[in-house]
Protein backbone atom coordinates (compact mmCIF):
# COMPACT_ATOMS: atom_id res chain seq x y z
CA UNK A 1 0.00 0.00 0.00
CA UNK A 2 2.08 3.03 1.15
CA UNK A 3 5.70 2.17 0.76
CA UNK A 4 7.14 4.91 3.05
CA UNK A 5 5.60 6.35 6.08
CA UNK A 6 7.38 9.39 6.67
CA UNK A 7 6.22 9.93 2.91
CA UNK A 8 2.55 10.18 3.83
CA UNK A 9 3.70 11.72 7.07
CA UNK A 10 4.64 14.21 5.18
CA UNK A 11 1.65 14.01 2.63
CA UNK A 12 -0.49 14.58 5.83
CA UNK A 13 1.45 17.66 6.99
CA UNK A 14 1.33 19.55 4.09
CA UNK A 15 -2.41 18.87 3.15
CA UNK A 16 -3.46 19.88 6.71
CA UNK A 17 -1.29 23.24 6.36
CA UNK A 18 -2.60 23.50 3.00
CA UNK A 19 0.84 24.05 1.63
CA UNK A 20 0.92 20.73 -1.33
CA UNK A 21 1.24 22.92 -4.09
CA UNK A 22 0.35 21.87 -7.31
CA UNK A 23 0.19 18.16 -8.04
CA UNK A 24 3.55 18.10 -10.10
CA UNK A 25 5.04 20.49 -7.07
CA UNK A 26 3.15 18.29 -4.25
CA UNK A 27 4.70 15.17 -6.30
CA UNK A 28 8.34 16.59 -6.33
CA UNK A 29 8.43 17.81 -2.62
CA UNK A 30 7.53 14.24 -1.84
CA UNK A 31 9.88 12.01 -3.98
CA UNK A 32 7.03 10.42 -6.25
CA UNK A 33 5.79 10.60 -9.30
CA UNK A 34 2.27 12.43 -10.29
CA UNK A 35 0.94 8.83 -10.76
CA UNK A 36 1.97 7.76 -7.71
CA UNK A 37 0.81 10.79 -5.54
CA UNK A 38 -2.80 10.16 -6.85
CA UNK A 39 -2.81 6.27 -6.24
CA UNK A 40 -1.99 7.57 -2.35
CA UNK A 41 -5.24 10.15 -2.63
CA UNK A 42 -7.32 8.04 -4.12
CA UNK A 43 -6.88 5.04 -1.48
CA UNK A 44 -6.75 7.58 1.53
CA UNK A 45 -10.12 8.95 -0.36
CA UNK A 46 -11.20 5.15 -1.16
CA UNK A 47 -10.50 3.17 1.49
CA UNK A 48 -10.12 5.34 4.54
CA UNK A 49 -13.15 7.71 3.76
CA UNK A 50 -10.84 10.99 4.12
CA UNK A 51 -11.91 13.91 2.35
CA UNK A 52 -9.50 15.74 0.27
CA UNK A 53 -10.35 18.30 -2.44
CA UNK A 54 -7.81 20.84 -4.67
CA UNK A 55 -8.21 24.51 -4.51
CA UNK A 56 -7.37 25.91 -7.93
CA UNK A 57 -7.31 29.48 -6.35
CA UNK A 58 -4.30 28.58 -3.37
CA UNK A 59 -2.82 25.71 -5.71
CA UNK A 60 -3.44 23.48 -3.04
CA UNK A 61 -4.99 19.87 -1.75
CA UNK A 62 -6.82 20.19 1.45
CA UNK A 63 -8.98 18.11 4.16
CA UNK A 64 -12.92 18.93 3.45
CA UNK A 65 -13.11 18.28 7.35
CA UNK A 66 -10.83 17.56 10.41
CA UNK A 67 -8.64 14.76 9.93
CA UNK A 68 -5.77 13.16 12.56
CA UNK A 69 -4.18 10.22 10.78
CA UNK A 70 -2.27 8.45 13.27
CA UNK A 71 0.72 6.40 11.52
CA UNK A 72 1.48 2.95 13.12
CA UNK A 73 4.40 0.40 12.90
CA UNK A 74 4.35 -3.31 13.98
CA UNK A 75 6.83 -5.57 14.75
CA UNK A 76 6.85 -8.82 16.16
CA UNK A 77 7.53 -7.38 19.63
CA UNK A 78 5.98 -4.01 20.25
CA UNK A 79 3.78 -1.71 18.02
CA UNK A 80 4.66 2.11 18.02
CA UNK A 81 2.23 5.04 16.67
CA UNK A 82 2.68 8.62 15.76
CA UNK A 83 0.46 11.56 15.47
């Protein structure tokens, strides 16, 4: 699904400060192509039920409504998240 967390950590920040730029800009500040920057929206959209929209006016994604994604890790032996 989502190969690098602090890459969606990241997604997450700058869709909440409403700083993603445009998609080729959003796509370059995170390391990933265009395609794959929509294939994350579309399954955070999808599959998690988050609301994201683009403003054409501030060139920018942004959550419809509040939204805390909490990232999690597992391992074998203990399971850490992050706000």
């Amino acid at each position: 699904m989502f190969t690098n967390p602090s890459t969606m950590e990241l997604l997450s920040t700058l869709i909440e400060q409403e700083k993603t730029g445009t998609p080729k800009e959003f796509a370059k500040q995170l390391g990933i192509s265009e395609r794959t920057l929509n294939r994350y929206l579309n399954i955070l959209r999808h599959e998690y039920h988050v609301d994201i929209a683009y403003s054409r006016i501030s060139k920018s994604y942004y959550y419809k409504n509040s939204v805390e994604i909490i990232f999690t890790i597992k391992t074998d032996e203990q399971t850490c998240s992050k706000t």
